[in-house]
PDB file of N, CA and C in Angstrom:
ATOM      1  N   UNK A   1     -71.542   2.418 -25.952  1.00  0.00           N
ATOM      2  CA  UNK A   1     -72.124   3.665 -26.443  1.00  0.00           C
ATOM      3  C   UNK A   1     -71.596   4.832 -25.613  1.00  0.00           C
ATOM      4  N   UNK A   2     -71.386   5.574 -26.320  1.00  0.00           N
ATOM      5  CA  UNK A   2     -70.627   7.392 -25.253  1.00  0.00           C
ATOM      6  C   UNK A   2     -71.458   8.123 -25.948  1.00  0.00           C
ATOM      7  N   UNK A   3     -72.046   9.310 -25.617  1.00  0.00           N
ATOM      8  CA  UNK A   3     -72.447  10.257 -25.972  1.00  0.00           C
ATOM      9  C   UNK A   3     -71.763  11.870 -26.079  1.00  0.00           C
ATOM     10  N   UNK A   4     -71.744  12.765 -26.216  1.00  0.00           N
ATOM     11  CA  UNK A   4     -71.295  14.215 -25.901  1.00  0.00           C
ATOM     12  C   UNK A   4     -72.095  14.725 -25.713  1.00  0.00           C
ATOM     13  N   UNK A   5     -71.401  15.891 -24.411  1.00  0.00           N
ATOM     14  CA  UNK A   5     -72.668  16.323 -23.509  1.00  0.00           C
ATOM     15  C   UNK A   5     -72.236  17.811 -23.542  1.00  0.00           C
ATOM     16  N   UNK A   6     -72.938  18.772 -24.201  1.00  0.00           N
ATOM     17  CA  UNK A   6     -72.139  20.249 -23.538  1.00  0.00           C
ATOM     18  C   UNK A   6     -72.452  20.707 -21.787  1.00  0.00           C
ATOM     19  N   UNK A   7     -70.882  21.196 -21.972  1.00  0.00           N
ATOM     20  CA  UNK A   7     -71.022  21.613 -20.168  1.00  0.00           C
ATOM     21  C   UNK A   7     -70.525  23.070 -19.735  1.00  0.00           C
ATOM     22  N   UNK A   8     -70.396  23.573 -20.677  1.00  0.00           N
ATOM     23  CA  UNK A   8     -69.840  25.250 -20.275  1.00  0.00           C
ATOM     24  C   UNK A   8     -69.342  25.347 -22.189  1.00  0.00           C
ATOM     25  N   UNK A   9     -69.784  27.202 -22.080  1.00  0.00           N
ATOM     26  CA  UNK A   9     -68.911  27.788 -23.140  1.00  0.00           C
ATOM     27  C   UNK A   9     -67.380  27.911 -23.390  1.00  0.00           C
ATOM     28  N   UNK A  10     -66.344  27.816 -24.138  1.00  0.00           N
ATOM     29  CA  UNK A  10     -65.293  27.474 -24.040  1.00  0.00           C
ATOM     30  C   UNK A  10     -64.587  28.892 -23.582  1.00  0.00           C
ATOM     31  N   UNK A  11     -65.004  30.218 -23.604  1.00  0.00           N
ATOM     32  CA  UNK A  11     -64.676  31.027 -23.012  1.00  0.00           C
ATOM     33  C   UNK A  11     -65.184  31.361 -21.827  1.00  0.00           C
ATOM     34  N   UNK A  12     -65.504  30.301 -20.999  1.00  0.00           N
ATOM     35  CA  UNK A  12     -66.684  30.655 -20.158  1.00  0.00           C
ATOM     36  C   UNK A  12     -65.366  30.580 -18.686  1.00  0.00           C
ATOM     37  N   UNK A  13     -64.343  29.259 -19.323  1.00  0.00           N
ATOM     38  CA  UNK A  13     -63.538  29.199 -18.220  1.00  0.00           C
ATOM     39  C   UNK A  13     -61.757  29.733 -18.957  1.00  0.00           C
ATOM     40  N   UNK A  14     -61.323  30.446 -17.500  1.00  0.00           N
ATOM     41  CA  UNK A  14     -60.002  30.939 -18.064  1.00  0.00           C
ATOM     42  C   UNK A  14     -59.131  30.269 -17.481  1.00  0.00           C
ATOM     43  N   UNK A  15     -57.892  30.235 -17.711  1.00  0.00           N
ATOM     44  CA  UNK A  15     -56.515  29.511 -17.155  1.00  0.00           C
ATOM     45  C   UNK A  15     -56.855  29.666 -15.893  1.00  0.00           C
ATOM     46  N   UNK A  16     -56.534  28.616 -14.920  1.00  0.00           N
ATOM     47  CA  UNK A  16     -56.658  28.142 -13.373  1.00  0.00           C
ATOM     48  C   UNK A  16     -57.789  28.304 -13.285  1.00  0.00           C
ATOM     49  N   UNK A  17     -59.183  28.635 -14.002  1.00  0.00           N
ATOM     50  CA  UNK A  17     -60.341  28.311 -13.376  1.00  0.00           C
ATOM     51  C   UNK A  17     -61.298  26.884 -13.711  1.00  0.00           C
ATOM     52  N   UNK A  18     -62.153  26.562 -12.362  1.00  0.00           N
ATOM     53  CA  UNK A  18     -62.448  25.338 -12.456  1.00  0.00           C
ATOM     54  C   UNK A  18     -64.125  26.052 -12.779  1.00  0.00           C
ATOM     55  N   UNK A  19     -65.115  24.548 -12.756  1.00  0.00           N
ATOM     56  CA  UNK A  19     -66.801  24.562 -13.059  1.00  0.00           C
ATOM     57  C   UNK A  19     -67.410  23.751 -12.590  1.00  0.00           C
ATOM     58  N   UNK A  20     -68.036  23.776 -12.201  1.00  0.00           N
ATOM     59  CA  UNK A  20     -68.964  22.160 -11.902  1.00  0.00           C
ATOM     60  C   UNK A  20     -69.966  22.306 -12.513  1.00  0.00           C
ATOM     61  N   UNK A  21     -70.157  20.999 -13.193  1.00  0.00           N
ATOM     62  CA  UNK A  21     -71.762  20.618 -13.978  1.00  0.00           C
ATOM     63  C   UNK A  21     -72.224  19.448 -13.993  1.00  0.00           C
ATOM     64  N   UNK A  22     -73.119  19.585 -13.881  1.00  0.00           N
ATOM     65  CA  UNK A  22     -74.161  18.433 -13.469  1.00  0.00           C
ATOM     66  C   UNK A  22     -74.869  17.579 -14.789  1.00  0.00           C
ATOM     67  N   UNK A  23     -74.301  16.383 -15.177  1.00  0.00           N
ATOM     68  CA  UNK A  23     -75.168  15.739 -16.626  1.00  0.00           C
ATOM     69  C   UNK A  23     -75.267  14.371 -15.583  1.00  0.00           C
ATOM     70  N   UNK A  24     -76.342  14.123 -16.157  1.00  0.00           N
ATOM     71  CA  UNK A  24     -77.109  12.968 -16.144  1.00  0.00           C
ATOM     72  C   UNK A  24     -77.265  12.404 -14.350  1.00  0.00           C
ATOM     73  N   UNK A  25     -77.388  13.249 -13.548  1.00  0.00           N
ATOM     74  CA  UNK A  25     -77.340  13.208 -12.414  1.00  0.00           C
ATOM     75  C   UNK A  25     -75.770  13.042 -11.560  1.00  0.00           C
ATOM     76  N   UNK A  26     -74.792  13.197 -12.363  1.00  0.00           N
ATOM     77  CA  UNK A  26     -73.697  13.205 -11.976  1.00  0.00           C
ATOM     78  C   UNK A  26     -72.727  14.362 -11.814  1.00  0.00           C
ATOM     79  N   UNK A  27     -72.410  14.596 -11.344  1.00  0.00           N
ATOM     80  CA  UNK A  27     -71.335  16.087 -10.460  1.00  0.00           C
ATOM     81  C   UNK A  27     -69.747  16.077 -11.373  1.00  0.00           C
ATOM     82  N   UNK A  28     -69.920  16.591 -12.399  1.00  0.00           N
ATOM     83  CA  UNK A  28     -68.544  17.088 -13.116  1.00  0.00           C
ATOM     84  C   UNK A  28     -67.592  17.874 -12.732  1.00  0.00           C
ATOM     85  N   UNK A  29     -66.680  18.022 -12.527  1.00  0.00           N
ATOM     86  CA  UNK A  29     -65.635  19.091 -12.332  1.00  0.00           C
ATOM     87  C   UNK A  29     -64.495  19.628 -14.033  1.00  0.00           C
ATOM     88  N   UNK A  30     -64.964  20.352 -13.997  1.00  0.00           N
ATOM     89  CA  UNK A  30     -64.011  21.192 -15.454  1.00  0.00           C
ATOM     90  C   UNK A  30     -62.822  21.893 -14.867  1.00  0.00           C
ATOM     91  N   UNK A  31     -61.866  21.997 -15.028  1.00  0.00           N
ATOM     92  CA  UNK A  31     -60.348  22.449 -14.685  1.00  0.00           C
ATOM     93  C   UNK A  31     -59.795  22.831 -15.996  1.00  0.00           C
ATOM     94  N   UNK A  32     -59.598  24.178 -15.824  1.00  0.00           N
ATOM     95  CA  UNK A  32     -58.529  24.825 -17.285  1.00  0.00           C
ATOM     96  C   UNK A  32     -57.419  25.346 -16.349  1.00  0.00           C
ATOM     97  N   UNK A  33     -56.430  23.961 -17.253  1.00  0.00           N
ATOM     98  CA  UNK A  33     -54.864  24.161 -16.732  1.00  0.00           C
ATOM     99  C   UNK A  33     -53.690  24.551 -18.026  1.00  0.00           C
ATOM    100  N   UNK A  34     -53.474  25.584 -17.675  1.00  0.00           N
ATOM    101  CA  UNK A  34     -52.298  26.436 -18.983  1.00  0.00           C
ATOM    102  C   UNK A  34     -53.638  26.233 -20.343  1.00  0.00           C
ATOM    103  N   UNK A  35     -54.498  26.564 -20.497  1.00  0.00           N
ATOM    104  CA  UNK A  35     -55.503  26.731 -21.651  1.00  0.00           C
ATOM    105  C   UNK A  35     -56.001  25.245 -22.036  1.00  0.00           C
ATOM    106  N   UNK A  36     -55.869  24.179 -21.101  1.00  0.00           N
ATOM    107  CA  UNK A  36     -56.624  23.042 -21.750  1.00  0.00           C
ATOM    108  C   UNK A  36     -57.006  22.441 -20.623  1.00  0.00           C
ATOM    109  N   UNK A  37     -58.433  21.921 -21.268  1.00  0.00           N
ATOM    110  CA  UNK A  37     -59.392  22.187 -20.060  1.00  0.00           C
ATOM    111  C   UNK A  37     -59.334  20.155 -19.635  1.00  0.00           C
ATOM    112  N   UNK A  38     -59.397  20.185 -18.287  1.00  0.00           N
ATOM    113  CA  UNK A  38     -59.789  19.027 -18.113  1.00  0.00           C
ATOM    114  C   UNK A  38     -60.945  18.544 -17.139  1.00  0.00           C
ATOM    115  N   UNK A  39     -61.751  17.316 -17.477  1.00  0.00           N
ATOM    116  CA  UNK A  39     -63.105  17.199 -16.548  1.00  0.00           C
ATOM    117  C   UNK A  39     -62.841  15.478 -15.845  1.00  0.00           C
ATOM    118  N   UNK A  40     -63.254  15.742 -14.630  1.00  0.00           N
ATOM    119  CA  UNK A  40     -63.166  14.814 -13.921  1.00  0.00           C
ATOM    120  C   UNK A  40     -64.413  14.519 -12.788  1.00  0.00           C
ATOM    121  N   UNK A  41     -64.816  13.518 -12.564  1.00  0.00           N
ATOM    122  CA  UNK A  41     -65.882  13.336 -11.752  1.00  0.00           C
ATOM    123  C   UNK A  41     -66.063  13.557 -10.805  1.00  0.00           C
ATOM    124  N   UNK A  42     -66.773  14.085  -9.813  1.00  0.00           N
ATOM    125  CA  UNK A  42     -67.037  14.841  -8.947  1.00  0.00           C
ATOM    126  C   UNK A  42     -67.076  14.231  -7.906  1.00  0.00           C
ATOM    127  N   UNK A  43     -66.510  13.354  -7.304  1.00  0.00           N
ATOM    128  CA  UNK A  43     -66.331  12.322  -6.187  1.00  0.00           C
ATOM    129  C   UNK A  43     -64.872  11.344  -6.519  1.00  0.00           C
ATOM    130  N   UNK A  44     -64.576  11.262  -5.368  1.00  0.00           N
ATOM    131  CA  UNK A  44     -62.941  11.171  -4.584  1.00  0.00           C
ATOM    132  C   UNK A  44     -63.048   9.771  -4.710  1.00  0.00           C
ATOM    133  N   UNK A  45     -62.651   8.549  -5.321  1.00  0.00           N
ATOM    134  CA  UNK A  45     -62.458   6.931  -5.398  1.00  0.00           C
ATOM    135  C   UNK A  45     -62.260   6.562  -4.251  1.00  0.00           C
ATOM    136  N   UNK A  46     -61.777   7.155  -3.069  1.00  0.00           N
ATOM    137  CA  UNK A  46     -61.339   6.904  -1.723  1.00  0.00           C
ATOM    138  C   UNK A  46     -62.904   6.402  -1.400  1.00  0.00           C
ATOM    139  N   UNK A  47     -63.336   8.123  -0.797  1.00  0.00           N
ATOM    140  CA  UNK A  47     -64.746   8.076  -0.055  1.00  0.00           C
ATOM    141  C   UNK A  47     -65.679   8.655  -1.104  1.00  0.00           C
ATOM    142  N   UNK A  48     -65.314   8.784  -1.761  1.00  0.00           N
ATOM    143  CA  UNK A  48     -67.047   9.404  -2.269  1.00  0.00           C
ATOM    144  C   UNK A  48     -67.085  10.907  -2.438  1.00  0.00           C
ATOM    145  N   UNK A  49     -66.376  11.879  -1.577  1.00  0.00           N
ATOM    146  CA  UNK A  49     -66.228  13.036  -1.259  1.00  0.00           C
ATOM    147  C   UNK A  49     -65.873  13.723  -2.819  1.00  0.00           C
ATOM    148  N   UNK A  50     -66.602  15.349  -2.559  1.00  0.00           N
ATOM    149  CA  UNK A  50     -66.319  16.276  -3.615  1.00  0.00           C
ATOM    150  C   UNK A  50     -65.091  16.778  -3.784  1.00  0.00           C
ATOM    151  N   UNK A  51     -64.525  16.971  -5.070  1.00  0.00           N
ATOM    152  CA  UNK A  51     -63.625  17.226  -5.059  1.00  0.00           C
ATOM    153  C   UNK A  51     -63.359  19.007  -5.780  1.00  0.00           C
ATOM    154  N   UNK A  52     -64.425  18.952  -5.613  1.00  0.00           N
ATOM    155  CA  UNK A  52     -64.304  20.507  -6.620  1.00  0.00           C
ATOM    156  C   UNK A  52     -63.799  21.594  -5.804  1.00  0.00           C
ATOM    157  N   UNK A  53     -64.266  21.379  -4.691  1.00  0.00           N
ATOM    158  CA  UNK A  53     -63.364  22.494  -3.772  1.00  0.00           C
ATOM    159  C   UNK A  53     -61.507  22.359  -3.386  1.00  0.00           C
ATOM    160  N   UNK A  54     -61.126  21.190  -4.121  1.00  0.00           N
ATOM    161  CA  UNK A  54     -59.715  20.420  -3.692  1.00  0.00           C
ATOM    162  C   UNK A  54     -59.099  21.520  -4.321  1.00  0.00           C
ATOM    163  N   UNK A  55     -57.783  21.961  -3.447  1.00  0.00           N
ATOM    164  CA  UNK A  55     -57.146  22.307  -3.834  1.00  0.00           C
ATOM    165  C   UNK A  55     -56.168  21.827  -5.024  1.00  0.00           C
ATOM    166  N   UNK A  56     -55.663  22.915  -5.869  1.00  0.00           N
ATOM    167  CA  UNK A  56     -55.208  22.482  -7.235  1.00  0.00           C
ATOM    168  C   UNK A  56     -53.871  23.347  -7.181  1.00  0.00           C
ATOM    169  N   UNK A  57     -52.912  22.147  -7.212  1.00  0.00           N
ATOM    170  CA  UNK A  57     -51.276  22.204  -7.096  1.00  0.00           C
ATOM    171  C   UNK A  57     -50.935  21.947  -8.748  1.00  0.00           C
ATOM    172  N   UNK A  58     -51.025  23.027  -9.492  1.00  0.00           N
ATOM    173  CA  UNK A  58     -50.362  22.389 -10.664  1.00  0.00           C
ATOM    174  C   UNK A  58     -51.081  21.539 -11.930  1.00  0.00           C
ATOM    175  N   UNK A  59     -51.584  20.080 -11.445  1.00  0.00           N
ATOM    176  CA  UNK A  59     -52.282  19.832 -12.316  1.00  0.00           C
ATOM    177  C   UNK A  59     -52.204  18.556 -11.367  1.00  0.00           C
ATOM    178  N   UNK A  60     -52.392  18.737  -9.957  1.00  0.00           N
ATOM    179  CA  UNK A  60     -52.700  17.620  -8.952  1.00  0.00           C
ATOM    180  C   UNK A  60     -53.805  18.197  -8.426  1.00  0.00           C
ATOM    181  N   UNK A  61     -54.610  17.483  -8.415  1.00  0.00           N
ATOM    182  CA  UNK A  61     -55.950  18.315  -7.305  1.00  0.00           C
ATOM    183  C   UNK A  61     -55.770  17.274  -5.773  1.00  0.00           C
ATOM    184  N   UNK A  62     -55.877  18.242  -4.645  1.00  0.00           N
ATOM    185  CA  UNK A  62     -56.122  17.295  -3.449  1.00  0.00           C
ATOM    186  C   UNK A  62     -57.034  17.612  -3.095  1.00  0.00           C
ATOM    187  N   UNK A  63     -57.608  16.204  -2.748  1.00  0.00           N
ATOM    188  CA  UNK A  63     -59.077  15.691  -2.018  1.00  0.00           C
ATOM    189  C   UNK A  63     -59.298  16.231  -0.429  1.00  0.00           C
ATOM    190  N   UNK A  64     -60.457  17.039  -0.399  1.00  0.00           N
ATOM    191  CA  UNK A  64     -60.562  18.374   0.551  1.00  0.00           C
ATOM    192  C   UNK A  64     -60.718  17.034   2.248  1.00  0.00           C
ATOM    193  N   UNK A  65     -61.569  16.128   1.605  1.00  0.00           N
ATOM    194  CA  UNK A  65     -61.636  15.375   2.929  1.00  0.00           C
ATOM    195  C   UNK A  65     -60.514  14.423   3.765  1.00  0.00           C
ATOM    196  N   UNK A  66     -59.619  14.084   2.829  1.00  0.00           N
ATOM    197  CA  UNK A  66     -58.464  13.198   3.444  1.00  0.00           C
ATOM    198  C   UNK A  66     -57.385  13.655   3.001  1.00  0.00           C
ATOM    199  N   UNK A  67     -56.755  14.305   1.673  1.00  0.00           N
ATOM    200  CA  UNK A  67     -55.693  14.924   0.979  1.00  0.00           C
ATOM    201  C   UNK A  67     -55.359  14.276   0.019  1.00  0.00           C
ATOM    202  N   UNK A  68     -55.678  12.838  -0.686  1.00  0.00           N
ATOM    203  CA  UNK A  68     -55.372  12.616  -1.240  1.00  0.00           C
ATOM    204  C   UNK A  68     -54.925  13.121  -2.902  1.00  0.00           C
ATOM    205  N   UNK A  69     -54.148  12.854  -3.523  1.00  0.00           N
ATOM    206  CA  UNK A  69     -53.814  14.121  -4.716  1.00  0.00           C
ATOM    207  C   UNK A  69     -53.706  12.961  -5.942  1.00  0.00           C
ATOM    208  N   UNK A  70     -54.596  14.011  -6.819  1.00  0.00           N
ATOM    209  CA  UNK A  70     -54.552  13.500  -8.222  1.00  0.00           C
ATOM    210  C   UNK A  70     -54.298  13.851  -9.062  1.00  0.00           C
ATOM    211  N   UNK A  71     -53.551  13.106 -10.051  1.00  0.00           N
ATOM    212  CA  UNK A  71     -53.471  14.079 -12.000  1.00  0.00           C
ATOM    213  C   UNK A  71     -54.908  14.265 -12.298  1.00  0.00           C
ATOM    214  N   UNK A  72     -54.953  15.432 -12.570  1.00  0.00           N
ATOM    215  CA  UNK A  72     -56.439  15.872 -13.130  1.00  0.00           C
ATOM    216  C   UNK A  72     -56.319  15.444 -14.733  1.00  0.00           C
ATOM    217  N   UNK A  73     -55.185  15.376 -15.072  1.00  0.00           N
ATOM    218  CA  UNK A  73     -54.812  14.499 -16.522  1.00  0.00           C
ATOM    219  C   UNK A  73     -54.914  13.693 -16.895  1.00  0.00           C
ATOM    220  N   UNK A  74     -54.451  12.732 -15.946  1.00  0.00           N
ATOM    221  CA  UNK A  74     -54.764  11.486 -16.205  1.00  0.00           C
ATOM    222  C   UNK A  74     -55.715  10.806 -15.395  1.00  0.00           C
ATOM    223  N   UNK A  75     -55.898  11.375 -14.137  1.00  0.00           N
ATOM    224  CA  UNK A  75     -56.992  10.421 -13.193  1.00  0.00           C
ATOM    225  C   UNK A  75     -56.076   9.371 -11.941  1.00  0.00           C
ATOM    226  N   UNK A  76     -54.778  10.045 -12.344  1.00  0.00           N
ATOM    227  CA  UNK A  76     -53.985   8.687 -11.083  1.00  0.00           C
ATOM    228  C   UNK A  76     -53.494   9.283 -10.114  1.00  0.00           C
ATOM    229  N   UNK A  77     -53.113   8.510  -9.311  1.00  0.00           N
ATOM    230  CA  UNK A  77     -52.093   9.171  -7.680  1.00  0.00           C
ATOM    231  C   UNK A  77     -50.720   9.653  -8.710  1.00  0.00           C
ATOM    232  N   UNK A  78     -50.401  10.411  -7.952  1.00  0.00           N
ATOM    233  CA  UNK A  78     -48.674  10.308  -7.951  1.00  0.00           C
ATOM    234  C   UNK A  78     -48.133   9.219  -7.241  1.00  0.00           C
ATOM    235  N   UNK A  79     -46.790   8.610  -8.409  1.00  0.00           N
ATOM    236  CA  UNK A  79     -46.393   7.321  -7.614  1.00  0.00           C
ATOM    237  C   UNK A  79     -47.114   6.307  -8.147  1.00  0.00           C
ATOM    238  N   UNK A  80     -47.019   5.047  -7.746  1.00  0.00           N
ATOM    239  CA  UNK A  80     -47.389   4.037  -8.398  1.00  0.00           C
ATOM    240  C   UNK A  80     -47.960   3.209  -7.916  1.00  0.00           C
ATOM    241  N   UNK A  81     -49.465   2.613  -8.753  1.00  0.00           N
ATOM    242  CA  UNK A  81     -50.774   2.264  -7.910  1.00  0.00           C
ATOM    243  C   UNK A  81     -51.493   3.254  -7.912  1.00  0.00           C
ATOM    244  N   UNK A  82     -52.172   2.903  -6.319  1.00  0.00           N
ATOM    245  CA  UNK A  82     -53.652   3.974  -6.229  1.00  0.00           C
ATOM    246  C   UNK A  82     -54.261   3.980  -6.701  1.00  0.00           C
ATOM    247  N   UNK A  83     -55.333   4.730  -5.965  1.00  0.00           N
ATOM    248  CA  UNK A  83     -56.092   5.232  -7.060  1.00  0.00           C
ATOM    249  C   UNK A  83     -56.694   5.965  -8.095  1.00  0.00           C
ATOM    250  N   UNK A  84     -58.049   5.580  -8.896  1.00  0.00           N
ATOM    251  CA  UNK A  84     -57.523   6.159 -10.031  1.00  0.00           C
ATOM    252  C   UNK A  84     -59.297   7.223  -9.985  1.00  0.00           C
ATOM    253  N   UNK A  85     -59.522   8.639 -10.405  1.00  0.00           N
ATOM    254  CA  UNK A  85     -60.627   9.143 -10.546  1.00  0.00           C
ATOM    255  C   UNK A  85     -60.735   8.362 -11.960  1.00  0.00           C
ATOM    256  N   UNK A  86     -62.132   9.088 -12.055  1.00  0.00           N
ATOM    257  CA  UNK A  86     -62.853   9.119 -13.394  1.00  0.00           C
ATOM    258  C   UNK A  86     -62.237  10.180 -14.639  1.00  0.00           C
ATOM    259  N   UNK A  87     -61.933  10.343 -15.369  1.00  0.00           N
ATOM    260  CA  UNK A  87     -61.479  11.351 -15.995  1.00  0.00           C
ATOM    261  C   UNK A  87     -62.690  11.607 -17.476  1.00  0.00           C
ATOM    262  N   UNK A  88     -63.042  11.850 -17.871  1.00  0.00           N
ATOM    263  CA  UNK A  88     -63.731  12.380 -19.071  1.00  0.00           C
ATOM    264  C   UNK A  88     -63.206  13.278 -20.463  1.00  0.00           C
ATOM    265  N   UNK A  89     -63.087  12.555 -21.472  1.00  0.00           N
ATOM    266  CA  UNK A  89     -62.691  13.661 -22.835  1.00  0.00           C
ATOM    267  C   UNK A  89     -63.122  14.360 -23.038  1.00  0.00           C
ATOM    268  N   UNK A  90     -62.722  15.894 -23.116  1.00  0.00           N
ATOM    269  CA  UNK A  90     -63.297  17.140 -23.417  1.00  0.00           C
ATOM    270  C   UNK A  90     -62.869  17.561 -24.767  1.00  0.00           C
ATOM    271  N   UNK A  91     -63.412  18.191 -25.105  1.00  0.00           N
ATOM    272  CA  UNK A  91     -63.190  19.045 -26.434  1.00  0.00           C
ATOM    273  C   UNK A  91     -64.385  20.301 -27.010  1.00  0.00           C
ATOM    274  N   UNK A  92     -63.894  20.993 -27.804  1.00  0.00           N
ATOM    275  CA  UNK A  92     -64.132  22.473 -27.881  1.00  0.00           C
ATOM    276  C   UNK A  92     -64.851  22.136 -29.245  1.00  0.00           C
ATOM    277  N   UNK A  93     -66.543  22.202 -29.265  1.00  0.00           N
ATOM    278  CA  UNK A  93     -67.441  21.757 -30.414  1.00  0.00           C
ATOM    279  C   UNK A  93     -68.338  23.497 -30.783  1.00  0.00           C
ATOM    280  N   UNK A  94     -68.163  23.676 -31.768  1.00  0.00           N
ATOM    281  CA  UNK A  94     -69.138  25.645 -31.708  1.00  0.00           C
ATOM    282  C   UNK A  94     -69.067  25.873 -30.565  1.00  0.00           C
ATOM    283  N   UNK A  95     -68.089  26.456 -29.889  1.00  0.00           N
ATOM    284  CA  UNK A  95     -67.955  27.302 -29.048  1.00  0.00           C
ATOM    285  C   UNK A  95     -68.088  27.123 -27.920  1.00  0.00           C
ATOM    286  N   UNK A  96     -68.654  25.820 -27.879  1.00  0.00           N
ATOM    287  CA  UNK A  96     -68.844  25.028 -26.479  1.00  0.00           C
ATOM    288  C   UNK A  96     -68.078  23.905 -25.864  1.00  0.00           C
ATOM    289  N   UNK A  97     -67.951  23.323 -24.569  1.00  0.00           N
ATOM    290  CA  UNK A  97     -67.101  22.792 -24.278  1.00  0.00           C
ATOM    291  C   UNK A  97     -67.768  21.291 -23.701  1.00  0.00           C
ATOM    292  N   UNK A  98     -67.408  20.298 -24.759  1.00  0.00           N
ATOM    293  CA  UNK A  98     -68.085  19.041 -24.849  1.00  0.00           C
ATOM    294  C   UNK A  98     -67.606  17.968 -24.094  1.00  0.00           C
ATOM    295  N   UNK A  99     -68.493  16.957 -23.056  1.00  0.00           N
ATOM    296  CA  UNK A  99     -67.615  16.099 -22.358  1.00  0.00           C
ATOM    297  C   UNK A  99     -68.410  14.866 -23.175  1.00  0.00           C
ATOM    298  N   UNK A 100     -67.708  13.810 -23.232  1.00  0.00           N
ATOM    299  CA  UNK A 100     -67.689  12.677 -23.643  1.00  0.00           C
ATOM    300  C   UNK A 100     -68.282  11.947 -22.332  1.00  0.00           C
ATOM    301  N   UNK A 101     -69.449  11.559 -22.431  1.00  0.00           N
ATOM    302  CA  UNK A 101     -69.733  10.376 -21.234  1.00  0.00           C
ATOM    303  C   UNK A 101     -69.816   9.099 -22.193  1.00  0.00           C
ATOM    304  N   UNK A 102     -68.867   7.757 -21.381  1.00  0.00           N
ATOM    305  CA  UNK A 102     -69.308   6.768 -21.641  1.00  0.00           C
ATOM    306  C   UNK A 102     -70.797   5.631 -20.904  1.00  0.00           C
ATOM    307  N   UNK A 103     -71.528   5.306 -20.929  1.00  0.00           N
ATOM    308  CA  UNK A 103     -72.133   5.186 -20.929  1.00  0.00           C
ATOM    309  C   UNK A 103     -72.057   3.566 -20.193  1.00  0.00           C
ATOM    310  N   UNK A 104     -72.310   3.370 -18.920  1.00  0.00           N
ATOM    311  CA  UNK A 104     -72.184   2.189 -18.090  1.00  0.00           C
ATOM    312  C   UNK A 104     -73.261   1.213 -18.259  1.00  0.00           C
ATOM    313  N   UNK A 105     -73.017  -0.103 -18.061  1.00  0.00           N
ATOM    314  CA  UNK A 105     -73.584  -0.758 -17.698  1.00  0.00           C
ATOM    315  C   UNK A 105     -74.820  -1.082 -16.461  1.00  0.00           C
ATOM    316  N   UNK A 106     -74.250   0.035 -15.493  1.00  0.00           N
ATOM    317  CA  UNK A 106     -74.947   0.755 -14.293  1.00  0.00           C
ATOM    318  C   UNK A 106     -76.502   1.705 -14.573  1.00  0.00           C
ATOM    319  N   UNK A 107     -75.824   2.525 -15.746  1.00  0.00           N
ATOM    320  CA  UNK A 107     -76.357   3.223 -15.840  1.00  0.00           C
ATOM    321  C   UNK A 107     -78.129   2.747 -16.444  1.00  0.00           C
ATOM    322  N   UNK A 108     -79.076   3.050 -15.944  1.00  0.00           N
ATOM    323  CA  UNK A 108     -80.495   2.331 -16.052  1.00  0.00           C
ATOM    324  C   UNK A 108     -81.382   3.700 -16.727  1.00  0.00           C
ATOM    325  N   UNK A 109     -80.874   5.067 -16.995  1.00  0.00           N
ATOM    326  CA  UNK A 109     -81.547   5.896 -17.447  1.00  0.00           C
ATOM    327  C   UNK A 109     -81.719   5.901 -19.201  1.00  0.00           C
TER     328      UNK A 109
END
């Protein structure tokens, strides 16, 4: 089961700006790179650490606590292996900007 979750207005973010939002007790990060927006989970696969403050090279974000760098596209290292974030499908529903959560086995809510 996945649901769609709105998380910001679609003009709400402009080219190179990021968002953080919070669904279902979890820490989102929104990134609009060249006009298409991408969302990724708000903790680093390494440690745990936020990544919303990571600096953003392009369409690599690095992880503020160790450096590690990710496709905010796809969710992988550069290079081959590593690891991989969470990544989330976004899309633009009335005017709003919709993330796709799938829905875990974990999840008990």
């Amino acid at each position: 089961m996945s649901r769609e979750v709105p998380v910001a207005k679609v003009d709400e973010l402009a080219p190179g700006q990021r968002k953080l939002a919070f669904v279902d007790g979890r820490s989102i990060v929104l990134f609009n790179i060249d006009g298409a927006i991408h969302a990724i989970d708000n903790s680093c696969p390494h440690n745990g650490a936020s990544l919303a403050s990571g600096q953003l090279e392009g369409c690599v974000l690095r992880c503020p606590a160790h450096g590690l760098r990710f496709d905010v596209r796809t969710g992988a290292m550069p290079g081959v292996g590593g690891l991989n974030l969470t990544c989330f499908p976004v899309r633009a529903v009335d005017g709003k900007l919709v993330v796709t959560l799938e829905a875990s086995a974990s999840n008990h809510g």
